[in-house]
Protein backbone atom coordinates (compact mmCIF):
# COMPACT_ATOMS: atom_id res chain seq x y z
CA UNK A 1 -30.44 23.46 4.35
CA UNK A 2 -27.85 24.66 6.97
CA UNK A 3 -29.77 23.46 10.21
CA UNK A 4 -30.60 20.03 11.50
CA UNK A 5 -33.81 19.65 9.90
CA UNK A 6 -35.35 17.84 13.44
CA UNK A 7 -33.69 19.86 15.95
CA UNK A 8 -32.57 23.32 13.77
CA UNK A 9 -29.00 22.52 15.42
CA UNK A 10 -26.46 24.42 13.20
CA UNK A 11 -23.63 21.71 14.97
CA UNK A 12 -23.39 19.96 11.13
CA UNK A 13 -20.94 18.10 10.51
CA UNK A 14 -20.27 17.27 6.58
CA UNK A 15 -19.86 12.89 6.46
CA UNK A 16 -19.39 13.25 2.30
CA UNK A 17 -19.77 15.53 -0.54
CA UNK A 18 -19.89 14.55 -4.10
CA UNK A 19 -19.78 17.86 -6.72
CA UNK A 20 -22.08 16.54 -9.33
CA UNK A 21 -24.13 13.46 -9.63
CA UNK A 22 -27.31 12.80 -11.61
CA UNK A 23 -30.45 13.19 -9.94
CA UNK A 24 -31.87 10.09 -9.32
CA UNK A 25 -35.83 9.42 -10.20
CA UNK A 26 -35.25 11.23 -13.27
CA UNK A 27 -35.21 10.20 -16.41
CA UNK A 28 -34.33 11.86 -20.53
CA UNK A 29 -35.41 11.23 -23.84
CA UNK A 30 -32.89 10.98 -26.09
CA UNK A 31 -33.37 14.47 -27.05
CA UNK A 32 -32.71 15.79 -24.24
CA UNK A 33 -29.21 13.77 -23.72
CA UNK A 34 -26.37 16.63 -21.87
CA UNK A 35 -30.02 18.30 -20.60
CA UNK A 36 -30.20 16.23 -17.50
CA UNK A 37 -28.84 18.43 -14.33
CA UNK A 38 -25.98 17.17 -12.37
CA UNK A 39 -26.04 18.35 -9.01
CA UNK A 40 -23.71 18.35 -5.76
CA UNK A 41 -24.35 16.02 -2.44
CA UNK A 42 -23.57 16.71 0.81
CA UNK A 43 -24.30 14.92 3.79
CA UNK A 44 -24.18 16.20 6.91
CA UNK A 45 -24.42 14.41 10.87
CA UNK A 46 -26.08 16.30 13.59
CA UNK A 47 -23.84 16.52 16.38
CA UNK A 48 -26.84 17.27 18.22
CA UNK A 49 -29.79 14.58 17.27
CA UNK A 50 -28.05 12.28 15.29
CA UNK A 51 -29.84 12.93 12.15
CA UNK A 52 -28.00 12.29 8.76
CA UNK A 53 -29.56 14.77 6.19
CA UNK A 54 -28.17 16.24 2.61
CA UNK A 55 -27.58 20.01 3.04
CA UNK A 56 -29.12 20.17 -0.74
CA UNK A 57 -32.98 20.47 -1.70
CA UNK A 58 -34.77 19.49 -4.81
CA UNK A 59 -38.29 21.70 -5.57
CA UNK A 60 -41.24 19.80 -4.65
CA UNK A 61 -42.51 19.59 -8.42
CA UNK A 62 -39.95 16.94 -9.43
CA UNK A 63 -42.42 14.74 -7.74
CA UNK A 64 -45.13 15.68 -10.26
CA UNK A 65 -43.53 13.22 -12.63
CA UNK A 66 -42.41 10.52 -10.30
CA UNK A 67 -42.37 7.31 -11.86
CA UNK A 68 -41.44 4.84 -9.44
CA UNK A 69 -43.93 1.95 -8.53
CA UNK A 70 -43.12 -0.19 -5.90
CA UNK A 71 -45.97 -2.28 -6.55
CA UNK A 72 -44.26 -3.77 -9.68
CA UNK A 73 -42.63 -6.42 -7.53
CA UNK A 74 -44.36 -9.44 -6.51
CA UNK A 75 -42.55 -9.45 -2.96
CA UNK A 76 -43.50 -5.76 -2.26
CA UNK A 77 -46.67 -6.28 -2.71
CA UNK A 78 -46.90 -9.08 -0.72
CA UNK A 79 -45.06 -6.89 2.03
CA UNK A 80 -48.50 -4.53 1.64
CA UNK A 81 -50.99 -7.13 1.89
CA UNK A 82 -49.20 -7.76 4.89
CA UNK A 83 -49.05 -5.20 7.00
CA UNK A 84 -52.89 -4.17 6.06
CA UNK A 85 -53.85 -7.83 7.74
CA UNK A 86 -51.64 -6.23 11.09
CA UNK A 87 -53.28 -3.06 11.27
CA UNK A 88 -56.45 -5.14 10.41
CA UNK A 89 -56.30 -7.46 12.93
CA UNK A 90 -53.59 -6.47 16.01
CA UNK A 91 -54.35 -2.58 15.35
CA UNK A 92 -57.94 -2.89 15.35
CA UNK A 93 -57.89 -0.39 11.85
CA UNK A 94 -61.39 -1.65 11.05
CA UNK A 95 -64.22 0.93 9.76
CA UNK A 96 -62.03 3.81 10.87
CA UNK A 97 -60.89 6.66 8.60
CA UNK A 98 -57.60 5.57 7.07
CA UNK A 99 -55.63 8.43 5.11
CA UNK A 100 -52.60 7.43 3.82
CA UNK A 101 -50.02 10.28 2.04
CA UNK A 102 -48.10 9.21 -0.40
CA UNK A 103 -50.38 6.54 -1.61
CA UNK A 104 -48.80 5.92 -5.05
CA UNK A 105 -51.09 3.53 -7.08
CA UNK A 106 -53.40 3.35 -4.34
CA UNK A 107 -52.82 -0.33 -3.17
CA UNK A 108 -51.97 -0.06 0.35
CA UNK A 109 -55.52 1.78 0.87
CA UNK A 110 -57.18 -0.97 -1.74
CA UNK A 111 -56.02 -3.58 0.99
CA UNK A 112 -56.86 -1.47 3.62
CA UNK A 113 -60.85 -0.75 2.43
CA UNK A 114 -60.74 -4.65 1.34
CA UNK A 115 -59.38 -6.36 4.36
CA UNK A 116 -60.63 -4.07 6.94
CA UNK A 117 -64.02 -2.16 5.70
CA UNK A 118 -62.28 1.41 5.90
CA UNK A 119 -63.39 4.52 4.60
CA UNK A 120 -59.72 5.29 2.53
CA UNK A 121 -58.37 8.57 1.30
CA UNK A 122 -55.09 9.56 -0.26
CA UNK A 123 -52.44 12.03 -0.99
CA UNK A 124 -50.71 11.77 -4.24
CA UNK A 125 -49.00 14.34 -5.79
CA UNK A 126 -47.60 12.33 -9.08
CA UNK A 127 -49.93 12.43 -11.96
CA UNK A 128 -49.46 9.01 -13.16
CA UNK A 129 -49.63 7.09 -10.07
CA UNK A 130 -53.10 9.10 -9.29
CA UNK A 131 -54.44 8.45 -12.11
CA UNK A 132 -54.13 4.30 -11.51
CA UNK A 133 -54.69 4.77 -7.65
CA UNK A 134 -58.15 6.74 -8.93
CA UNK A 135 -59.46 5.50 -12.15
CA UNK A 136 -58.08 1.36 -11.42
CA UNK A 137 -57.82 1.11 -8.25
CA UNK A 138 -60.85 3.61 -7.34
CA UNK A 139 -59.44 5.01 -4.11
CA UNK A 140 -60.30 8.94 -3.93
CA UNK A 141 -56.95 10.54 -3.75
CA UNK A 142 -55.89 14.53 -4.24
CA UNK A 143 -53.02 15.87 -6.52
CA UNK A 144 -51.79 18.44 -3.61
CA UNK A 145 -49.09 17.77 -1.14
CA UNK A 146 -49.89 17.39 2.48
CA UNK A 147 -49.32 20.53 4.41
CA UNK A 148 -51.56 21.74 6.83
CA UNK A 149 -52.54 24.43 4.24
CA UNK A 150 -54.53 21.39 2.45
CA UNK A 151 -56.01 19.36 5.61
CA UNK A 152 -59.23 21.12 3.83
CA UNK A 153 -58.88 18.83 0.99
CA UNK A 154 -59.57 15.71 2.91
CA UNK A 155 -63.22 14.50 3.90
CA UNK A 156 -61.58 12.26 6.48
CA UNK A 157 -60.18 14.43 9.16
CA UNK A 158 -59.23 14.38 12.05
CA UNK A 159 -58.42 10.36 11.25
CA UNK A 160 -58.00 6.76 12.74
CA UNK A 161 -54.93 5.97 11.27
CA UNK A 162 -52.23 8.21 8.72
CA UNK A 163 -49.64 6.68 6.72
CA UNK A 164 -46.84 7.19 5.08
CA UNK A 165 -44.30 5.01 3.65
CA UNK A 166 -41.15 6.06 1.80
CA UNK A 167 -42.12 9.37 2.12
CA UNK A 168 -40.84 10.74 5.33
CA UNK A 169 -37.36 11.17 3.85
CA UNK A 170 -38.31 13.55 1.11
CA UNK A 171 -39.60 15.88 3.19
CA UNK A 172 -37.60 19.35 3.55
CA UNK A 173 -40.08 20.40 6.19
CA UNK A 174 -40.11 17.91 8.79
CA UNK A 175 -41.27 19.22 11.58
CA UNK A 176 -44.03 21.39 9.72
CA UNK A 177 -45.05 18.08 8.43
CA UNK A 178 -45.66 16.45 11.54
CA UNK A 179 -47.33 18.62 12.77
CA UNK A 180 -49.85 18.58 10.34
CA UNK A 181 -50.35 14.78 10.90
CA UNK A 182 -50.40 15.13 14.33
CA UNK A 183 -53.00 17.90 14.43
CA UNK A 184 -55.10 15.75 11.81
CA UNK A 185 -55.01 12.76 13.69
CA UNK A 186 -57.73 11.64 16.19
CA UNK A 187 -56.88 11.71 19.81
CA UNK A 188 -56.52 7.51 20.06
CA UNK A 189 -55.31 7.23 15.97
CA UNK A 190 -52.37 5.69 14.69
CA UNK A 191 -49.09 6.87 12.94
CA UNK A 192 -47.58 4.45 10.89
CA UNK A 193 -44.24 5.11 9.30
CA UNK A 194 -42.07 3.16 7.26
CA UNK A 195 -38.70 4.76 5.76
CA UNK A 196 -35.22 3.36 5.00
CA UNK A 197 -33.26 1.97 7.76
CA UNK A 198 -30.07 4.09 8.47
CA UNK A 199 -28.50 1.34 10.80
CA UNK A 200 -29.54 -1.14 7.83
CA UNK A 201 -27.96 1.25 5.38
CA UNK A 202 -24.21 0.83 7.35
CA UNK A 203 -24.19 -1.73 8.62
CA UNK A 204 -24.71 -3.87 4.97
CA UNK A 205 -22.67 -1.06 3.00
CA UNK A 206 -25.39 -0.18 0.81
CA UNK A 207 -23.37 2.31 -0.80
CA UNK A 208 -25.97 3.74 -3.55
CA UNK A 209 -29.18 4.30 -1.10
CA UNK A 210 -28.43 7.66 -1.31
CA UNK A 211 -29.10 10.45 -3.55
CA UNK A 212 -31.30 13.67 -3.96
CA UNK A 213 -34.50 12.85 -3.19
CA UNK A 214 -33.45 11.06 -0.20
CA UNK A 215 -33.20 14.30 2.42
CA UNK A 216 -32.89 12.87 6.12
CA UNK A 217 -31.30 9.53 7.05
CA UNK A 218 -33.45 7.66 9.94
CA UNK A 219 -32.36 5.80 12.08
CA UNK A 220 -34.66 5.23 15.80
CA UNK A 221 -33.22 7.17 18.05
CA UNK A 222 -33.60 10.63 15.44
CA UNK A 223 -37.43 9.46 14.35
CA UNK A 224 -38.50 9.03 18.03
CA UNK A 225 -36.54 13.07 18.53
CA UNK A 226 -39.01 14.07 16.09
CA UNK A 227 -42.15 12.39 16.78
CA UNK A 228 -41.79 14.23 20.16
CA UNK A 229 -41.90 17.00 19.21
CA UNK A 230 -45.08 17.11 18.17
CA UNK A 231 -46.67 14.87 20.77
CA UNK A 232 -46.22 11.39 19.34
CA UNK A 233 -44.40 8.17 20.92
CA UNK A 234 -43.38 5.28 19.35
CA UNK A 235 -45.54 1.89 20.18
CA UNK A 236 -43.98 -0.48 18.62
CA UNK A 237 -41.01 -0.81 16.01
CA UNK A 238 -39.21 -3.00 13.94
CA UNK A 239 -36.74 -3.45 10.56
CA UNK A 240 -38.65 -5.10 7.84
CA UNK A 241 -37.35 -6.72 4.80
CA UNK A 242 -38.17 -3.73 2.17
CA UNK A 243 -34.93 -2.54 0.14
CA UNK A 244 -32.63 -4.08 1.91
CA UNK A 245 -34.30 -3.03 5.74
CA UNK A 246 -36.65 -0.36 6.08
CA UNK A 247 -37.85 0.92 9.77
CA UNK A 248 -41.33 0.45 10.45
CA UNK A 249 -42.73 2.74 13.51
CA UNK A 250 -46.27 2.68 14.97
CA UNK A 251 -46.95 5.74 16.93
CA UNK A 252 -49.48 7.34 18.99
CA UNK A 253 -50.03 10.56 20.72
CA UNK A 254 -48.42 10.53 23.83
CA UNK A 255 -45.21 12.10 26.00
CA UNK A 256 -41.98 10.36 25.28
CA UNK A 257 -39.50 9.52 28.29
CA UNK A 258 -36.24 8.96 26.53
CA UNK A 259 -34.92 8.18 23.02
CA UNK A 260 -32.57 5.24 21.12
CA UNK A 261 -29.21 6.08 21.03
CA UNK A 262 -27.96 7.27 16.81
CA UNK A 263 -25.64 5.58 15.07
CA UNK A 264 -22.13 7.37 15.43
CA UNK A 265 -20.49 9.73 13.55
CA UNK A 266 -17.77 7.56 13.49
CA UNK A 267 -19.77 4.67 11.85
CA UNK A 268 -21.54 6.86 9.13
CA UNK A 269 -17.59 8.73 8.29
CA UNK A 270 -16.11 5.09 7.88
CA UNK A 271 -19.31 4.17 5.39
CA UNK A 272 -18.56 6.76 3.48
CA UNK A 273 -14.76 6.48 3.24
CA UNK A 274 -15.54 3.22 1.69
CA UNK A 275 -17.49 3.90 -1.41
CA UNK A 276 -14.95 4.94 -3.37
CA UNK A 277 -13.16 1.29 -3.12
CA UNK A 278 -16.37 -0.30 -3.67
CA UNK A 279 -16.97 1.79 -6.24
CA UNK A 280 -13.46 1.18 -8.28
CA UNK A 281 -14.06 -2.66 -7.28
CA UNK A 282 -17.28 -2.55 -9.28
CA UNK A 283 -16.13 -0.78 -11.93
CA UNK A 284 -13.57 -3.02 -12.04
CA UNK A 285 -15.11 -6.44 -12.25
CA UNK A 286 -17.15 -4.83 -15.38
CA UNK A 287 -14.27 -3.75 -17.04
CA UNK A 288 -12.65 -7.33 -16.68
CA UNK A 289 -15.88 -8.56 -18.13
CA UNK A 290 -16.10 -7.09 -20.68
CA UNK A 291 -12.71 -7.38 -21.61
CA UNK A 292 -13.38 -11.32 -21.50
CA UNK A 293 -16.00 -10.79 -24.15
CA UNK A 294 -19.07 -10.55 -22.59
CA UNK A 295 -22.35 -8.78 -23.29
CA UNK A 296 -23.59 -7.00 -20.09
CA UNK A 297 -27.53 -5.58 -19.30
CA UNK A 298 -28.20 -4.28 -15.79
CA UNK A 299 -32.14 -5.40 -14.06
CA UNK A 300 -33.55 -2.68 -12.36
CA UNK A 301 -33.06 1.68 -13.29
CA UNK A 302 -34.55 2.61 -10.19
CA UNK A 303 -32.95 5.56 -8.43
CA UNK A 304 -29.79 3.27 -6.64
CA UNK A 305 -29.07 1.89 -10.19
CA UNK A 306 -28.53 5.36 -10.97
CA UNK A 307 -26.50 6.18 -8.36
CA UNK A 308 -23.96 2.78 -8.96
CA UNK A 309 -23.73 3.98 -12.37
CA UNK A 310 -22.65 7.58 -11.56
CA UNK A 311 -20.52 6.74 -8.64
CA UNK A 312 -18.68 3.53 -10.07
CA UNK A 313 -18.73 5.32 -13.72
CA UNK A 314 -19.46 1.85 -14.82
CA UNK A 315 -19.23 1.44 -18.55
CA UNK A 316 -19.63 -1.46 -21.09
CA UNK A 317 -23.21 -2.45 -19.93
CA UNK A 318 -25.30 -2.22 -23.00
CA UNK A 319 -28.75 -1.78 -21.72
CA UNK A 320 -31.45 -1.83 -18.63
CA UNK A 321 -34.70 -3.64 -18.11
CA UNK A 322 -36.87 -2.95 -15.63
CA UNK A 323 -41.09 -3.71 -14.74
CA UNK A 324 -42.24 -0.25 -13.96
CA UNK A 325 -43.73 0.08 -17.22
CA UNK A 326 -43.38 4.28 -16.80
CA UNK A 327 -39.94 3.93 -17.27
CA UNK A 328 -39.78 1.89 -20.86
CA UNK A 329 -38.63 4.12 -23.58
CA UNK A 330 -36.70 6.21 -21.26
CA UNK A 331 -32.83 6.53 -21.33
CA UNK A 332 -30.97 7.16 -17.71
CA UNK A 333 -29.42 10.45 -16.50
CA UNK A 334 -26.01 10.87 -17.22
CA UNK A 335 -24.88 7.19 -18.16
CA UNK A 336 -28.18 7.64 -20.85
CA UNK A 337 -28.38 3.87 -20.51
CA UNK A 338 -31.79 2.56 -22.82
CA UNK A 339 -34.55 0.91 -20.36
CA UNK A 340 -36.71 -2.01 -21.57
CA UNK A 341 -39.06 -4.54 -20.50
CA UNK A 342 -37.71 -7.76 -18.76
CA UNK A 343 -38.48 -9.36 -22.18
CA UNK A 344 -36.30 -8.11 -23.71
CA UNK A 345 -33.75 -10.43 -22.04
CA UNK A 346 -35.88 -13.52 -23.66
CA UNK A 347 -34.65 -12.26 -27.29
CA UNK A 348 -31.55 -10.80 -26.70
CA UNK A 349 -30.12 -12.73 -23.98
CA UNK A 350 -26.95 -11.11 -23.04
CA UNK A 351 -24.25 -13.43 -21.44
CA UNK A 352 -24.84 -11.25 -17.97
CA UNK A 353 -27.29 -9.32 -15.56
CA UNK A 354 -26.25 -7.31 -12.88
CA UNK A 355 -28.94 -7.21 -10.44
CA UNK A 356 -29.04 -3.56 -9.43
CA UNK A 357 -32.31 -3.87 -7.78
CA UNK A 358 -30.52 -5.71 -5.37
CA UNK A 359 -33.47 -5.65 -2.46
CA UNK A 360 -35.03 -7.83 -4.90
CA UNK A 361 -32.67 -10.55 -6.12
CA UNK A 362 -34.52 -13.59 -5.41
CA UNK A 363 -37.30 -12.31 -6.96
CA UNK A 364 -35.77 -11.43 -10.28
CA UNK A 365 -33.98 -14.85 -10.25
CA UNK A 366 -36.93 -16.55 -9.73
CA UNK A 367 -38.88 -14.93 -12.09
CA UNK A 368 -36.13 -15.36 -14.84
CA UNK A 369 -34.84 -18.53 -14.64
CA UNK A 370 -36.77 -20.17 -17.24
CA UNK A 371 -36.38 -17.77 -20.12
CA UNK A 372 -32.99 -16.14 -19.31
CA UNK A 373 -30.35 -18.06 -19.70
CA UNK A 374 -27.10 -16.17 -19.15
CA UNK A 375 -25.44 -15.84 -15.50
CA UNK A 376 -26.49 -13.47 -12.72
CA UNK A 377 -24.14 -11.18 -11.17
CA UNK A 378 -24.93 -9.67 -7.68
CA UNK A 379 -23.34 -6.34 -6.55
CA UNK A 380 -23.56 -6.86 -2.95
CA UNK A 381 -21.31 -6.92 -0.13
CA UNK A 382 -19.19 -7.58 -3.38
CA UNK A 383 -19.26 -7.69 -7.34
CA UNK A 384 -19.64 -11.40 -7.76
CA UNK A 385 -21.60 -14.27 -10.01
CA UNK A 386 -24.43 -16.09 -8.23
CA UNK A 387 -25.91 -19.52 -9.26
């Protein structure tokens, strides 16, 4: 992608480049160990919008066998349950047509139909989330990505209310995108949007939120640029806690008047001039570990537990465990570390966990305290033990 994928601008500027990482959200069998494709990153700042985007694309069929499920965690699905009860009761989303796109195992719309009486329809292109969001959570969903080529395949357009959450930033399309939703959506419906934070992304040096799948960076200012575009303004905003801050935008159809100022260029060059220094630290602080004697597993082999292993080329950690239940049996790319259940942890118990799923560190503590018995050890701001 060589233009600003809001604005087209071909004012890029590159903010870091890696030659070959792991693609994150993948995962190998240990057949297919040295099969697993190591590709380049580049990010890139729009001089113009303010939009930080990767200049590389993955084909839309690698999400045919996405396994992430957020809905794993306790706390996320709490987050779910509530922001259904908002829309519910301050939005007014009550017997409307609710189409959500991206709807994963189908719980958001469960909660939505539940709490609010809704007729519910999603878009979900991987096959094993469908199949739960269908056959458990019986919430009628297609296979095909939304385009405006497959508006056809919904029964419940125009709508009330679209949404989409964590899946604006894997769109290559953006503005093609939009304008589908805006052209689907009723003339007093709702957007909602929730993506990853880019202000939340500096300024707590989360280091490994990015990677492939991740194509645009948002940040306000560049998600109100493109809502105009096709028509929409934002209502009402905020940061909620979801991996580490996540932007959540309620929109309507409407003219905009001005926009939030982007984070610098200056802001998102220093971020990046600093992973390499976290990076050694981390690696570091495993190596002295280990060189003390001790027997290291890593929770969580989501996609940013990929990324810290393949940027900090950590070594010495002997396996993964991790509650998506897709991923069990599954080695991951390029550090072809083993994943297991959380129980695992109850038999073997190594003498430390690094907590890569670091939005969720409470959680995991919580959860493990009774039957785990070695010590924690968070990776953020810094490589340290915790209580």
């Amino acid at each position: 992608m060589t233009r600003c994928r809001i604005c087209a601008s071909t004012n890029l500027i590159t903010a870091a480049h890696y030659d070959a990482l792991p693609v994150a959200g993948t995962y190998v069998t240990a057949a297919e160990f040295g099969t697993e494709p190591l590709l380049p990153l580049t990010a890139v700042y729009c001089a113009d919008c303010g939009l930080l985007q990767l200049v590389e694309v993955l084909p839309d069929e690698v999400y045919r066998q996405y396994r992430y499920v957020g809905t794993v965690s306790a706390s996320y699905r709490t987050h779910l349950e509530r922001s259904a009860q908002t829309l519910v009761d301050d939005w007014g989303v009550r017997g409307q047509r609710v189409v959500e796109i991206g709807c994963a195992d189908g719980y958001f719309l469960r909660q939505m139909r539940e709490r609010g009486g809704n007729q519910v329809f999603g878009y979900e292109p991987a096959d094993q989330a469908r199949a739960i969001c269908v056959n458990e959570n019986h919430i009628p969903a297609t296979g095909s990505f939304f385009a405006a080529e497959t508006l056809s395949e919904c029964p419940l357009f125009p709508a009330d209310a679209i949404l989409f959450r964590h899946v604006l930033e894997h769109i290559d399309d953006l503005n093609g995108f939009m304008a589908a939703v805006s052209g689907a959506l009723t003339p007093t419906g709702i957007v909602v949007i929730e993506v990853p934070d880019l202000g939340s992304i500096l300024r707590q040096s989360l280091y490994f939120h990015f990677y492939h799948e991740h194509l645009s960076y948002f940040a306000l200012g560049s998600l109100e640029r493109l809502l105009a575009r096709h028509g929409l303004i934002v209502a009402d905003s905020g940061i909620v806690d979801i991996h580490s801050g996540s932007l959540y935008v309620i929109c309507r159809k409407g003219q905009a008047q001005a926009f939030t100022d982007a984070p610098a260029l200056a802001d998102v060059r220093q971020f990046f001039d600093a992973v390499s220094d976290y990076a050694a630290g981390l690696r570091s602080f495993v190596g002295d570990q280990r060189a003390a004697g001790l027997r290291i597993a890593g929770y969580g082999a989501a996609h940013r537990s990929v990324v810290a292993l393949s940027l900090a080329r950590l070594e010495g950690i002997d396996y993964l465990v991790d509650k998506n239940p897709h991923l069990h049996g599954l080695y991951t790319p390029g550090s072809h570390l083993p994943i297991y259940p959380p129980e695992r942890l109850r038999v073997d118990q190594p003498d430390a966990l690094i907590l890569f799923a670091s939005s969720f560190e409470d959680e995991i503590m919580r959860e493990q305290r009774d039957q785990y018995h070695g010590r924690f050890i968070s990776i953020l701001p810094t490589p340290r033990f915790v209580p």
